[in-house]
N, C-alpha and C. Protein backbone atom coordinates (compact mmCIF):
# COMPACT_ATOMS: atom_id res chain seq x y z
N UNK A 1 212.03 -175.05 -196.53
CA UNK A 1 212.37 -173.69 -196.17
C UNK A 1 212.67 -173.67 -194.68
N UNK A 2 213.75 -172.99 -194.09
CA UNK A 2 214.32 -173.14 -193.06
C UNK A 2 214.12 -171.56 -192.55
N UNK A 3 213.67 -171.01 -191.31
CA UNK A 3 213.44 -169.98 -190.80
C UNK A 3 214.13 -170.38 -189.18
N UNK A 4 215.27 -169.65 -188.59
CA UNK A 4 215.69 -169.48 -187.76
C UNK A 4 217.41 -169.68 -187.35
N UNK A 5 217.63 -170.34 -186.20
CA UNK A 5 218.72 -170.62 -186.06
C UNK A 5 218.99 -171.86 -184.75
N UNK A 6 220.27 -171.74 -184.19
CA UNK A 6 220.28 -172.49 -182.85
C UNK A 6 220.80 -172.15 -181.65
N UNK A 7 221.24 -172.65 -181.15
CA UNK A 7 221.73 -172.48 -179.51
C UNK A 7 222.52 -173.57 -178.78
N UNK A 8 223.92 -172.70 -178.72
CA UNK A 8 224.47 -173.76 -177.65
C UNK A 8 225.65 -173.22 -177.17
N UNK A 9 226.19 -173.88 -175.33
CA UNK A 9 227.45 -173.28 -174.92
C UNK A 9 227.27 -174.42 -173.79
N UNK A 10 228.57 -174.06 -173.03
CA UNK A 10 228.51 -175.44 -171.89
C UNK A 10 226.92 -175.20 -171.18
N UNK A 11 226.17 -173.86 -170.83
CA UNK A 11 225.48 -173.61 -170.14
C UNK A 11 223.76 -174.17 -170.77
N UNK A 12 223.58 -173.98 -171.47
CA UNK A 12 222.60 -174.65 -172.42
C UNK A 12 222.76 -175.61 -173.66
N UNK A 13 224.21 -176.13 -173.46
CA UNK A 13 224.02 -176.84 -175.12
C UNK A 13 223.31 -178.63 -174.37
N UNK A 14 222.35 -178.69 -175.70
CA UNK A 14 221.78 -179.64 -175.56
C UNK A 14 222.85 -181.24 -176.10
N UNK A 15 224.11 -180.87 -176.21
CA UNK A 15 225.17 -182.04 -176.15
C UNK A 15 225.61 -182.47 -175.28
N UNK A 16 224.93 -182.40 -174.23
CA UNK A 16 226.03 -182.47 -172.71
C UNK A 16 225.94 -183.66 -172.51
N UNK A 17 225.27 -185.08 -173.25
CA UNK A 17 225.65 -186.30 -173.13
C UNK A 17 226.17 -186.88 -174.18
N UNK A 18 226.50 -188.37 -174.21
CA UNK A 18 226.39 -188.70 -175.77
C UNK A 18 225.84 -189.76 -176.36
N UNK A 19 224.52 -188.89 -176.21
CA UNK A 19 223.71 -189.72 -177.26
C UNK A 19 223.85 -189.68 -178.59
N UNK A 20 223.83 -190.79 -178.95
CA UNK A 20 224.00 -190.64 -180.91
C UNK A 20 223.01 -191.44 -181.58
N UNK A 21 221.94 -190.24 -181.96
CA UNK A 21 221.21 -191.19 -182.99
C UNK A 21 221.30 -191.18 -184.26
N UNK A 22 220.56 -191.90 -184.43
CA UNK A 22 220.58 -192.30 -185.92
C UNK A 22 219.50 -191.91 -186.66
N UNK A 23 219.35 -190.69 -187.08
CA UNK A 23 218.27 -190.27 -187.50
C UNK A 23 217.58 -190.40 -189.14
N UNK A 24 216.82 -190.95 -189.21
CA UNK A 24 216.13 -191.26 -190.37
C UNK A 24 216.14 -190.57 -191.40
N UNK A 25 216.31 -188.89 -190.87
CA UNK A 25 216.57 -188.03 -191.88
C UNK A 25 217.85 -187.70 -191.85
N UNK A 26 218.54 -187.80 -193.54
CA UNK A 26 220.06 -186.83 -192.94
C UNK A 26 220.21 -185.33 -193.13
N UNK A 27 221.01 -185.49 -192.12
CA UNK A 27 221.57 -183.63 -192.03
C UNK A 27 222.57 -184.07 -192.36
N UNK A 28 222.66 -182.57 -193.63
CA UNK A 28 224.40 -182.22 -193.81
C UNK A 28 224.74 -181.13 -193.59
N UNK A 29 225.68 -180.60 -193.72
CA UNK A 29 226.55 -179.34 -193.17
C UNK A 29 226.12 -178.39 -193.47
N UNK A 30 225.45 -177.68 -192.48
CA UNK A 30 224.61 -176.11 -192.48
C UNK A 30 225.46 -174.87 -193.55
N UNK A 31 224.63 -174.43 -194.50
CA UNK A 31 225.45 -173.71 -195.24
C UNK A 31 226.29 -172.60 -194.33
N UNK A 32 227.01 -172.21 -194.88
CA UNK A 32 227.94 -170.65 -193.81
C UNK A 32 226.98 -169.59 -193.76
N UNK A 33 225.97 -169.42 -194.25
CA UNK A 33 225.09 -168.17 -194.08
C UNK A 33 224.61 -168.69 -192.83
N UNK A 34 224.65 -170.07 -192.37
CA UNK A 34 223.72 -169.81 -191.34
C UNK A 34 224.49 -169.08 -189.76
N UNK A 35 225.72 -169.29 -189.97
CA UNK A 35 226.20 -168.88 -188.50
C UNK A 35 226.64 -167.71 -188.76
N UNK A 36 226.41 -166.68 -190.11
CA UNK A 36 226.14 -165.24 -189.92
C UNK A 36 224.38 -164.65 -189.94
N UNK A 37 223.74 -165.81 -189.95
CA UNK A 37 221.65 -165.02 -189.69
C UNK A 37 222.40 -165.57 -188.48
N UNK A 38 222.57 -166.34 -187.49
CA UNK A 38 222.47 -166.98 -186.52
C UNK A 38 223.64 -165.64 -185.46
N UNK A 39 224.35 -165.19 -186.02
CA UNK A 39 224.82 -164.48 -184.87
C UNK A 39 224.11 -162.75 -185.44
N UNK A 40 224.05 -162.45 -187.05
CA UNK A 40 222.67 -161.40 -186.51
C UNK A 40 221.26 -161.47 -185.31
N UNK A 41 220.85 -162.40 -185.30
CA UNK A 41 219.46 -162.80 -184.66
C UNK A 41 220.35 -162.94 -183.61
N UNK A 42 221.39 -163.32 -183.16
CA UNK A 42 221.73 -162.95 -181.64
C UNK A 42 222.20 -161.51 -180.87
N UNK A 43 222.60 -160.76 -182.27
CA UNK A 43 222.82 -159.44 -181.69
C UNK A 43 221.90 -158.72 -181.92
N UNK A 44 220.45 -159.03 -182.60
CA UNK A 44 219.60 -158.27 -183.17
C UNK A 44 218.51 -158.42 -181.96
N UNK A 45 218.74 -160.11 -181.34
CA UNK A 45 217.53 -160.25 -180.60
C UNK A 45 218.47 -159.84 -179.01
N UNK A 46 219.41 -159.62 -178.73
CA UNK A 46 219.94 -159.12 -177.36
C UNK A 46 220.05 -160.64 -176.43
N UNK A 47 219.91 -161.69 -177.12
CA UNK A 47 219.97 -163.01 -176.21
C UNK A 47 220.87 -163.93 -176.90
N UNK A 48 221.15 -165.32 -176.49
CA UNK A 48 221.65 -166.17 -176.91
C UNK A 48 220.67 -167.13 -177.97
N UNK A 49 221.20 -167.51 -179.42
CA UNK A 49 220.10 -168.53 -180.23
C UNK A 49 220.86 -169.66 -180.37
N UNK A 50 219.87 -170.97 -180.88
CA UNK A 50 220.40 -172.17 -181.11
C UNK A 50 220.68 -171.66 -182.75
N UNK A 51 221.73 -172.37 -183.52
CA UNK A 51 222.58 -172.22 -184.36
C UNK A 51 222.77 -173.89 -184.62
N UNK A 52 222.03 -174.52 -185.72
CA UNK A 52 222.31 -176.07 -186.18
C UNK A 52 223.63 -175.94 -187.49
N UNK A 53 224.28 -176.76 -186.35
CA UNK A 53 225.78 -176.98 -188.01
C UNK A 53 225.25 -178.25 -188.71
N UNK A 54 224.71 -179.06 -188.50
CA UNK A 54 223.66 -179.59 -189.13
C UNK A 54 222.29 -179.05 -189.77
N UNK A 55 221.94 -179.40 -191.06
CA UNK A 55 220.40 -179.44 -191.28
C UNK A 55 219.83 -179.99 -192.42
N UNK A 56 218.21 -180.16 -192.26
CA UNK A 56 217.96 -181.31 -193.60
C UNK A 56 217.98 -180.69 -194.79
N UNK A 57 217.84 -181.27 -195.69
CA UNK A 57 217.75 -180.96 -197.02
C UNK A 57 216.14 -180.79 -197.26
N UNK A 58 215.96 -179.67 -197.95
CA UNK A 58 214.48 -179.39 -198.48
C UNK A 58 214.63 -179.26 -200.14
N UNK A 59 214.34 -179.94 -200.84
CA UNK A 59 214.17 -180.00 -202.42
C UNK A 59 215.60 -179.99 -202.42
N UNK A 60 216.39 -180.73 -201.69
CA UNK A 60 217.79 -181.51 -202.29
C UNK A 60 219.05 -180.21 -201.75
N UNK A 61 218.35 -178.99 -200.88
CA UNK A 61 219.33 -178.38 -200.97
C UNK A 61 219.44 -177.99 -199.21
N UNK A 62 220.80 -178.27 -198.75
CA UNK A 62 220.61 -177.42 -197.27
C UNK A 62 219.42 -176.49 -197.10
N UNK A 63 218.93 -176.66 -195.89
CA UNK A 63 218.38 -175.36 -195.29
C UNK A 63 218.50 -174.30 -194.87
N UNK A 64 218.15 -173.54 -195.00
CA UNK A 64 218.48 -171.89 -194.26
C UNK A 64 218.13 -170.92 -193.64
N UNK A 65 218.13 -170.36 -193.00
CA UNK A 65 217.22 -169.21 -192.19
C UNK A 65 216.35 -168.46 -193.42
N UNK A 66 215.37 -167.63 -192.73
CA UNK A 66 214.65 -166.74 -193.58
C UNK A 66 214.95 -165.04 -192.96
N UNK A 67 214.80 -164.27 -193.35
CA UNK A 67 215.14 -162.91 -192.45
C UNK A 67 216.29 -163.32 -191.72
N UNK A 68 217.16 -163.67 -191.36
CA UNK A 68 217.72 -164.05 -190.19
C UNK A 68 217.56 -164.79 -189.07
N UNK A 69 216.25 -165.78 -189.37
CA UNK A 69 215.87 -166.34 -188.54
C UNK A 69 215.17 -165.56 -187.07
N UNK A 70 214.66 -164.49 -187.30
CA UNK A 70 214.15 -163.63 -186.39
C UNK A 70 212.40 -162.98 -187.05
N UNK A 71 211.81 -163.70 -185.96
CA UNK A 71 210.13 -163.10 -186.11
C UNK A 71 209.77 -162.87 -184.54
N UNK A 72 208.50 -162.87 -184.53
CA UNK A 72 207.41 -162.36 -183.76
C UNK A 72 206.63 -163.41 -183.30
N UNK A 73 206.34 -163.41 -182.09
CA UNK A 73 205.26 -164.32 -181.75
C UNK A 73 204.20 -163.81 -180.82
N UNK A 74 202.61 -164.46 -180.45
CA UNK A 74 201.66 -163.57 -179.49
C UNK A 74 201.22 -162.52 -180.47
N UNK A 75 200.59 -161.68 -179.40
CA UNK A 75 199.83 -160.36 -179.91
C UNK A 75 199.38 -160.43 -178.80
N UNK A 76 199.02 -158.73 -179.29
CA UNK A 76 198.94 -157.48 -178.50
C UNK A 76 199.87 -157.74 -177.21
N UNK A 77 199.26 -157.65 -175.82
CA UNK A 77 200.02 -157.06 -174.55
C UNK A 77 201.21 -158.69 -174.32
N UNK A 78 201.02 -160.00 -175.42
CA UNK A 78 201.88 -161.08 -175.72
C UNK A 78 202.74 -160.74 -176.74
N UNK A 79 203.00 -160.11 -177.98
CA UNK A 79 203.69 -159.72 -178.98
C UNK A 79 205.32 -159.20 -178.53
N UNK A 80 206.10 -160.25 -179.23
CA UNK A 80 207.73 -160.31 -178.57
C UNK A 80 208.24 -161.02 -179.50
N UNK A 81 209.38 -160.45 -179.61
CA UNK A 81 210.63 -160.87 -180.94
C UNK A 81 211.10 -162.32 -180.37
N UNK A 82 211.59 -163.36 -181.29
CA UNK A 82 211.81 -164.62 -181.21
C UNK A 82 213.09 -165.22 -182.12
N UNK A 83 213.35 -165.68 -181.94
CA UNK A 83 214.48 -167.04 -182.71
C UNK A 83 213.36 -167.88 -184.02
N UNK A 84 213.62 -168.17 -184.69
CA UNK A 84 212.86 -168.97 -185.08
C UNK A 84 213.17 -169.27 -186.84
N UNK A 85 213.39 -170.98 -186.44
CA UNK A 85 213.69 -171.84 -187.42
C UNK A 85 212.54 -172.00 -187.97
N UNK A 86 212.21 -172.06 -189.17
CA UNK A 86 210.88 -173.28 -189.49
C UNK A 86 211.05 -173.97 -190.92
N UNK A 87 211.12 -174.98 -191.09
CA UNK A 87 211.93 -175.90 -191.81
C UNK A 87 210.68 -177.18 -192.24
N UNK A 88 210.03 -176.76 -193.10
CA UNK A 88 209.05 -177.39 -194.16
C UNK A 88 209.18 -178.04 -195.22
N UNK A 89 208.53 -179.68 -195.13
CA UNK A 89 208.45 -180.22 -196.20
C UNK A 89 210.24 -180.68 -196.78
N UNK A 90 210.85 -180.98 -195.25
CA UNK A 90 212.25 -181.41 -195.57
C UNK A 90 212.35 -183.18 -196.19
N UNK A 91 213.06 -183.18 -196.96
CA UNK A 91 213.42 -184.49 -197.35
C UNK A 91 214.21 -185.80 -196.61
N UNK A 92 213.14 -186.64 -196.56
CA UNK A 92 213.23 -188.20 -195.59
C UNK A 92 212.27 -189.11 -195.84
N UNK A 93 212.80 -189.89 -195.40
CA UNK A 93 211.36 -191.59 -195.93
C UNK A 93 210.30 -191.60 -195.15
N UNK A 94 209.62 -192.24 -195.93
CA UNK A 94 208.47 -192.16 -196.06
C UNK A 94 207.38 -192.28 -194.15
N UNK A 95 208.16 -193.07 -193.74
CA UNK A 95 207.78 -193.50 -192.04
C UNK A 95 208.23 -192.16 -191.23
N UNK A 96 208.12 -191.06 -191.70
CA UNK A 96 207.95 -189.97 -191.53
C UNK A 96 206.53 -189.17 -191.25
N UNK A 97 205.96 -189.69 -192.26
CA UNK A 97 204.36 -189.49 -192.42
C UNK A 97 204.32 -187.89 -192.98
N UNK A 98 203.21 -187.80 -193.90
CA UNK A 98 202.87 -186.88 -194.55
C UNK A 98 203.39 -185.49 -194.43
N UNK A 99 203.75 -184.48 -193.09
CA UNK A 99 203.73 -184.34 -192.76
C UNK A 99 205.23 -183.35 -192.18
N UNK A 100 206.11 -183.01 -193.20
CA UNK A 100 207.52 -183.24 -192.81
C UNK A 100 207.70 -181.59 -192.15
N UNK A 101 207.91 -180.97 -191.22
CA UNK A 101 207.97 -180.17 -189.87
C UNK A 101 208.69 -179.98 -188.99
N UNK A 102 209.86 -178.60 -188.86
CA UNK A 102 210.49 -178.89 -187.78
C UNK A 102 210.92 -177.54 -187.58
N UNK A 103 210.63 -177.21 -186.34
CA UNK A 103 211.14 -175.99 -185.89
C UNK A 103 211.97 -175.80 -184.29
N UNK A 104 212.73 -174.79 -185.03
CA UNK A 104 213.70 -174.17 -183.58
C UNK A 104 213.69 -172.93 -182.98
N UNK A 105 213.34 -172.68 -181.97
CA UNK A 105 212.76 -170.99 -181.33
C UNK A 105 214.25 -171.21 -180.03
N UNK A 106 213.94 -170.17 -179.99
CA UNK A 106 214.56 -169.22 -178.73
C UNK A 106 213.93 -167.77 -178.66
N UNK A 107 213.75 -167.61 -176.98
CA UNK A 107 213.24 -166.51 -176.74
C UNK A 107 213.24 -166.71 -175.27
N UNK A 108 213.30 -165.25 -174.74
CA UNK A 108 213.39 -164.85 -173.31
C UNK A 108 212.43 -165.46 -172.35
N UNK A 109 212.29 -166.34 -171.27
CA UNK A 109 211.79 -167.00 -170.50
C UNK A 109 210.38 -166.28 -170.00
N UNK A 110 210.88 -165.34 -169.82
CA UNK A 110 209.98 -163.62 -169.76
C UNK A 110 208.48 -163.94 -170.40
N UNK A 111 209.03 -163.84 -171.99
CA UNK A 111 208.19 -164.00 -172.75
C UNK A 111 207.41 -165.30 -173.13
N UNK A 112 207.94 -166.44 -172.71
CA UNK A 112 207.63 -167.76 -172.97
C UNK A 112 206.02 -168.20 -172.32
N UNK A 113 205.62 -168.95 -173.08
CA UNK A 113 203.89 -169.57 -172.56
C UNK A 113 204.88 -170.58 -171.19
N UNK A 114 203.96 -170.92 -170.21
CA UNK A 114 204.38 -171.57 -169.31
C UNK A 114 204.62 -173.04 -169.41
N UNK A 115 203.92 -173.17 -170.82
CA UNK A 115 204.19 -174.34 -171.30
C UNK A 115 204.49 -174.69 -172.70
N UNK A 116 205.53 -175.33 -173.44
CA UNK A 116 205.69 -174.94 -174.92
C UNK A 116 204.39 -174.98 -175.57
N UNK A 117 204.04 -175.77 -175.68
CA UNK A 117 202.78 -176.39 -176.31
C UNK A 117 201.44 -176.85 -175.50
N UNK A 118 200.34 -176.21 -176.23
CA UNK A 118 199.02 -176.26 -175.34
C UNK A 118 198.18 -177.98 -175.11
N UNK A 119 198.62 -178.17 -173.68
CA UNK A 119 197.74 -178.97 -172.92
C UNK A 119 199.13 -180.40 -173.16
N UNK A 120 199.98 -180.09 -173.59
CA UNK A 120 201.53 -180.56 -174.06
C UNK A 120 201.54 -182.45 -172.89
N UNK A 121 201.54 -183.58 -173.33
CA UNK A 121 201.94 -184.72 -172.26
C UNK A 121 203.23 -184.95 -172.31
N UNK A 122 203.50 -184.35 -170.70
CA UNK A 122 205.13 -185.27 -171.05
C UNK A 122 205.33 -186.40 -171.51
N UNK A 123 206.43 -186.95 -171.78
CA UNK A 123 206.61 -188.21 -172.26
C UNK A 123 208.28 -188.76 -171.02
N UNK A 124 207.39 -190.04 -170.83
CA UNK A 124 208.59 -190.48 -169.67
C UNK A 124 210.10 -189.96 -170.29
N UNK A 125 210.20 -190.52 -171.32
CA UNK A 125 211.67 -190.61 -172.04
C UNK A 125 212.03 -189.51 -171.68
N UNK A 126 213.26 -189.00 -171.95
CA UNK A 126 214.09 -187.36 -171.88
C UNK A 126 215.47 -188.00 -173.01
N UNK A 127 214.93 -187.55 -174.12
CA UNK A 127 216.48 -187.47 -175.48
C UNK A 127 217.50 -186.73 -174.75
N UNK A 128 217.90 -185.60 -173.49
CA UNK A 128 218.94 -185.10 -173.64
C UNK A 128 218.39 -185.00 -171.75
N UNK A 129 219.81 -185.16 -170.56
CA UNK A 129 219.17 -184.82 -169.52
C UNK A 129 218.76 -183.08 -169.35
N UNK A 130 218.23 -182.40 -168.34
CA UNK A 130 217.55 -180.97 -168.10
C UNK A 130 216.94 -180.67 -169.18
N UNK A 131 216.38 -181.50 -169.95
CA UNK A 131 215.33 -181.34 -171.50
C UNK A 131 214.29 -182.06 -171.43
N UNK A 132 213.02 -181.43 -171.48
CA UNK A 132 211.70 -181.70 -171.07
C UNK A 132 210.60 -182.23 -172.67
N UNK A 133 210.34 -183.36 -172.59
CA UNK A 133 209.90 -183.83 -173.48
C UNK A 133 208.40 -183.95 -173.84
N UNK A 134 207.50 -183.14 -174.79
CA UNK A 134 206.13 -183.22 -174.61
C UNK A 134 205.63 -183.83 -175.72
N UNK A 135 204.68 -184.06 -175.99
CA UNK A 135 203.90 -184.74 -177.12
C UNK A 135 202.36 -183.70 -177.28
N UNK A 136 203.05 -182.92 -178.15
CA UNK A 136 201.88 -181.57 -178.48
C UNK A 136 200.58 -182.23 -179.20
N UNK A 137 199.36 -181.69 -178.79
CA UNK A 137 198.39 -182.42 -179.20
C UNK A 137 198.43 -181.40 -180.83
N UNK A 138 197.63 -182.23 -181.69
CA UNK A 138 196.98 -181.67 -182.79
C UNK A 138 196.00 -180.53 -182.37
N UNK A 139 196.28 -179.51 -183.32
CA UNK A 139 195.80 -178.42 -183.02
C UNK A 139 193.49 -178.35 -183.02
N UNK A 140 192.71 -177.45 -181.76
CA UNK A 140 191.84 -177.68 -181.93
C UNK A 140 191.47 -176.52 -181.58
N UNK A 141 190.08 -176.15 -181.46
CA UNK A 141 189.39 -174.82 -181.61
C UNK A 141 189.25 -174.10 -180.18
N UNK A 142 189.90 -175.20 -178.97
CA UNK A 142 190.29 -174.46 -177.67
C UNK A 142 191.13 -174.63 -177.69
N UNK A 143 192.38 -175.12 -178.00
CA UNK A 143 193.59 -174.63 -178.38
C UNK A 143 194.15 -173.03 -179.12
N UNK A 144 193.25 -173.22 -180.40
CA UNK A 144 193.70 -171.61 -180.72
C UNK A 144 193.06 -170.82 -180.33
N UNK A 145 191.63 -171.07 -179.05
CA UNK A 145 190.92 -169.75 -178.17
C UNK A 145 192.05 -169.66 -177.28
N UNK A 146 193.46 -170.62 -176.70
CA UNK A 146 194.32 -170.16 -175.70
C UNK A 146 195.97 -170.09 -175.94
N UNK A 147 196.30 -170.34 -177.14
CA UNK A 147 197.40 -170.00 -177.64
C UNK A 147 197.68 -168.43 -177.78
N UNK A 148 198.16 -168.50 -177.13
CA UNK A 148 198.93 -166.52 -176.64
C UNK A 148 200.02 -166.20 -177.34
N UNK A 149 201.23 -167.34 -177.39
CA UNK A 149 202.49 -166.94 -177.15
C UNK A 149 202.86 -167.68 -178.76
N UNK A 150 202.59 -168.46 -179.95
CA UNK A 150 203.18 -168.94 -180.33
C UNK A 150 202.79 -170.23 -180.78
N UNK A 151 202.44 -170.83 -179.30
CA UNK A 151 202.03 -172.31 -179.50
C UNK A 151 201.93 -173.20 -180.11
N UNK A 152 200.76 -172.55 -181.02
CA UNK A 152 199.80 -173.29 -182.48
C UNK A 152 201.08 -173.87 -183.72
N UNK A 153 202.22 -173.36 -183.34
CA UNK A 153 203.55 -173.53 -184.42
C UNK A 153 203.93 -175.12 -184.35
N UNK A 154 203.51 -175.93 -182.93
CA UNK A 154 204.09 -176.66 -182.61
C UNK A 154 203.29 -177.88 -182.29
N UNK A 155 201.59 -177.62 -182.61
CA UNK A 155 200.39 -178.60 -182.53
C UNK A 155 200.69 -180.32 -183.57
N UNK A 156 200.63 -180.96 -182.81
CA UNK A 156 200.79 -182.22 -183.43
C UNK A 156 202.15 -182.64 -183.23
N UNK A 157 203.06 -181.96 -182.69
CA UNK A 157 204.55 -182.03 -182.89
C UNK A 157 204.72 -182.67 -181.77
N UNK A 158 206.29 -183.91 -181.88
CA UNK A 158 207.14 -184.51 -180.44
C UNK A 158 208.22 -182.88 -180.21
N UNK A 159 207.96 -182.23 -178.76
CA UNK A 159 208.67 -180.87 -178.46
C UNK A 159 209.98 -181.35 -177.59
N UNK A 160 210.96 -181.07 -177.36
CA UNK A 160 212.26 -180.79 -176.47
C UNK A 160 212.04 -179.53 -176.31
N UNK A 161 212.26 -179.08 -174.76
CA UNK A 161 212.66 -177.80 -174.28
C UNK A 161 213.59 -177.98 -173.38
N UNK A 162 214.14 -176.61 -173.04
CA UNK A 162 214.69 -176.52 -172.26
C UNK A 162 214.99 -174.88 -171.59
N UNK A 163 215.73 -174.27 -170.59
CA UNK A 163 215.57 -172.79 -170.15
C UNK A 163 216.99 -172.77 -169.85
N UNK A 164 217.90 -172.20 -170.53
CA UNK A 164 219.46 -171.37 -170.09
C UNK A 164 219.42 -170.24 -169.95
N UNK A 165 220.27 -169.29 -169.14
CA UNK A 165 220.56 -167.89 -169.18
C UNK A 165 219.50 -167.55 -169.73
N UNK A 166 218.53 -167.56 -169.02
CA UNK A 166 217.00 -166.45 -169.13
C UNK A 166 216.24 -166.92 -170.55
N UNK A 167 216.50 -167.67 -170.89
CA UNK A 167 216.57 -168.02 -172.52
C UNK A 167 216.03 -169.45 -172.63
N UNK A 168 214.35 -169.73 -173.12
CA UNK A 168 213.92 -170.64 -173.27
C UNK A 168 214.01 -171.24 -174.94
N UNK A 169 214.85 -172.50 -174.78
CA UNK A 169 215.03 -173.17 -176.21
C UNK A 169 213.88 -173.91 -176.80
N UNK A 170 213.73 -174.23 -177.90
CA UNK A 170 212.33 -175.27 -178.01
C UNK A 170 213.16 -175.97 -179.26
N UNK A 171 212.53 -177.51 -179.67
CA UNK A 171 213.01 -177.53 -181.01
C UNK A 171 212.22 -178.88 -180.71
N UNK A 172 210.89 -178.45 -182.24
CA UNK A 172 209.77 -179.65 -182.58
C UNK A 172 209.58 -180.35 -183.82
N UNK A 173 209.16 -181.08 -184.14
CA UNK A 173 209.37 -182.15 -185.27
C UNK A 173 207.70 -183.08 -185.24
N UNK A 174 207.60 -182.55 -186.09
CA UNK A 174 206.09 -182.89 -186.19
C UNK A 174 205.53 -184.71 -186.17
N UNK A 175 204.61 -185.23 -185.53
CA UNK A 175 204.51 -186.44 -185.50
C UNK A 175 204.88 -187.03 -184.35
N UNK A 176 204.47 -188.53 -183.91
CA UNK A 176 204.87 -189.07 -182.89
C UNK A 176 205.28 -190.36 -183.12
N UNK A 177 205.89 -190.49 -184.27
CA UNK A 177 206.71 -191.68 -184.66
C UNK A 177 208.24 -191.99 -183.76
N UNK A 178 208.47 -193.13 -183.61
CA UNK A 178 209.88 -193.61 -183.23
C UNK A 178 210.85 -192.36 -184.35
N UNK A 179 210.85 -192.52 -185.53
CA UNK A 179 211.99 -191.71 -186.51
C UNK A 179 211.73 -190.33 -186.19
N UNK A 180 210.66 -189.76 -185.97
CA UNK A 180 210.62 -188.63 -185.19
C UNK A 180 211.30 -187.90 -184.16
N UNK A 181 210.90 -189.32 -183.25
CA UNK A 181 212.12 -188.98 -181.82
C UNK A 181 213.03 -189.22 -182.63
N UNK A 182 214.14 -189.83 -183.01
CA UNK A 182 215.25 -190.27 -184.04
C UNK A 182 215.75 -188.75 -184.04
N UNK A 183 214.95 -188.14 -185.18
CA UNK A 183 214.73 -186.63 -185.82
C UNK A 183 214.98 -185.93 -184.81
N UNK A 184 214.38 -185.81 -183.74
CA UNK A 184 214.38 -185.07 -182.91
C UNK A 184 215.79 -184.24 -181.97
N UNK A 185 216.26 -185.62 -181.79
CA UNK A 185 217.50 -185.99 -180.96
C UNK A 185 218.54 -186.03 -181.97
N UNK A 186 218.75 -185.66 -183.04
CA UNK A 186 219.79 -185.64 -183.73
C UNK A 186 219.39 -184.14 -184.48
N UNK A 187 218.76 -183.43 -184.13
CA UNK A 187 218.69 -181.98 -184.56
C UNK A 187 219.50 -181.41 -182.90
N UNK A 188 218.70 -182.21 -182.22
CA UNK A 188 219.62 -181.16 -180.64
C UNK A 188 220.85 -181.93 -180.80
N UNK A 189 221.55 -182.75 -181.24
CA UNK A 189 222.48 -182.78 -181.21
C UNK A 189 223.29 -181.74 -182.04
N UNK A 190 222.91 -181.53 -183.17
CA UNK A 190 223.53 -180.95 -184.39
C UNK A 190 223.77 -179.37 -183.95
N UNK A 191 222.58 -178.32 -182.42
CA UNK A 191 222.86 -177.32 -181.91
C UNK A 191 223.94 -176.84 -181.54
N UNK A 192 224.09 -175.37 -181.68
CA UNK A 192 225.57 -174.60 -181.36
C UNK A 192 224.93 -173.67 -180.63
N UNK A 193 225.09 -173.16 -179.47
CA UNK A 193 225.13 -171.81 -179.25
C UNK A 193 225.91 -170.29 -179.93
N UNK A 194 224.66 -169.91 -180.43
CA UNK A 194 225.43 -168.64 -180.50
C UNK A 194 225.11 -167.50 -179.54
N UNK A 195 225.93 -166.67 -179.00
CA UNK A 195 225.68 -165.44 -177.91
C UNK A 195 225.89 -164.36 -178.90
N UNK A 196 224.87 -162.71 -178.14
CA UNK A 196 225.15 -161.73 -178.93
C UNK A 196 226.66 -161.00 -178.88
């Protein structure tokens, strides 16, 4: 099940090199519903979203937004509308690990935790340059006493971020396997910007 959309333009698209991986899982050609949820959720949310013309297959069939790929994240005086992919239990081998996870947010910088993911280690590498690479810990019981914004979506996950036009991107993939990163870097490749 696929919940969200993507993001991309010269100003934030995460293609601005060319890396080409080879990702363990395949993506095929994003059904056409997605770049009409993907430009609702951009005129609905007043910002720019990531929009994948790529995506995996879940029980053999493309993925797709849910609502339009538009929810909520935080609470109370944190509670703010979001982008958001979430794409469960997609189909790939097995060196994947149990575990199959991957999500894509966008949302206003404004609103963003200061860090994607709580207590987050960078990782030397960078899959794309101006894209910040963390290794989200597995989620724990001071973790969700300080997850405000979202966070907890992305515990255990390898994260890419990045910040365009006021507009913080995220896109995580659960695990810290080599095919992961693989996964990772061939979903930001597969990003489009859409603007409202």
């Amino acid at each position: 099940m696929l919940l969200g959309c993507s993001y991309s333009d010269n100003g934030g698209d995460p293609k601005r090199t060319s890396v080409t991986p080879t990702s363990p899982v395949v993506l095929v050609e994003a059904p056409s519903i997605m770049t009409t949820d993907c430009t609702q959720a951009a005129v609905e949310l007043g910002f720019a979203v990531p929009c994948l013309s790529e995506v995996p297959r879940v029980a053999g069939e493309p993925a797709t937004c849910l609502d339009h790929c538009v929810g909520s994240a935080g609470g109370g005086e944190t509670l703010h509308p979001l982008f958001f992919l979430d794409v469960a239990d997609f189909d790939g081998p097995d060196d994947l690990g149990p575990i199959r996870h991957l999500t894509i947010e966008a949302r206003r910088v404004a609103d963003a935790p200061p860090v994607p993911c709580y207590e987050g280690v960078p990782l030397e590498q960078s899959v794309l340059p101006d894209t910040t690479v963390l290794a989200c810990p597995e989620s724990s019981p001071e973790s969700q006493a300080n997850n405000r914004h979202g966070e907890a979506a992305h515990a255990g996950h390898l994260l890419a971020a990045w910040d365009a036009d006021g507009v913080r991107f995220v896109v995580s993939v659960h695990g810290r396997s080599a095919a992961n990163l693989e996964l990772l870097e061939a979903v930001l490749q597969a990003i489009q910007v859409v603007k409202p």
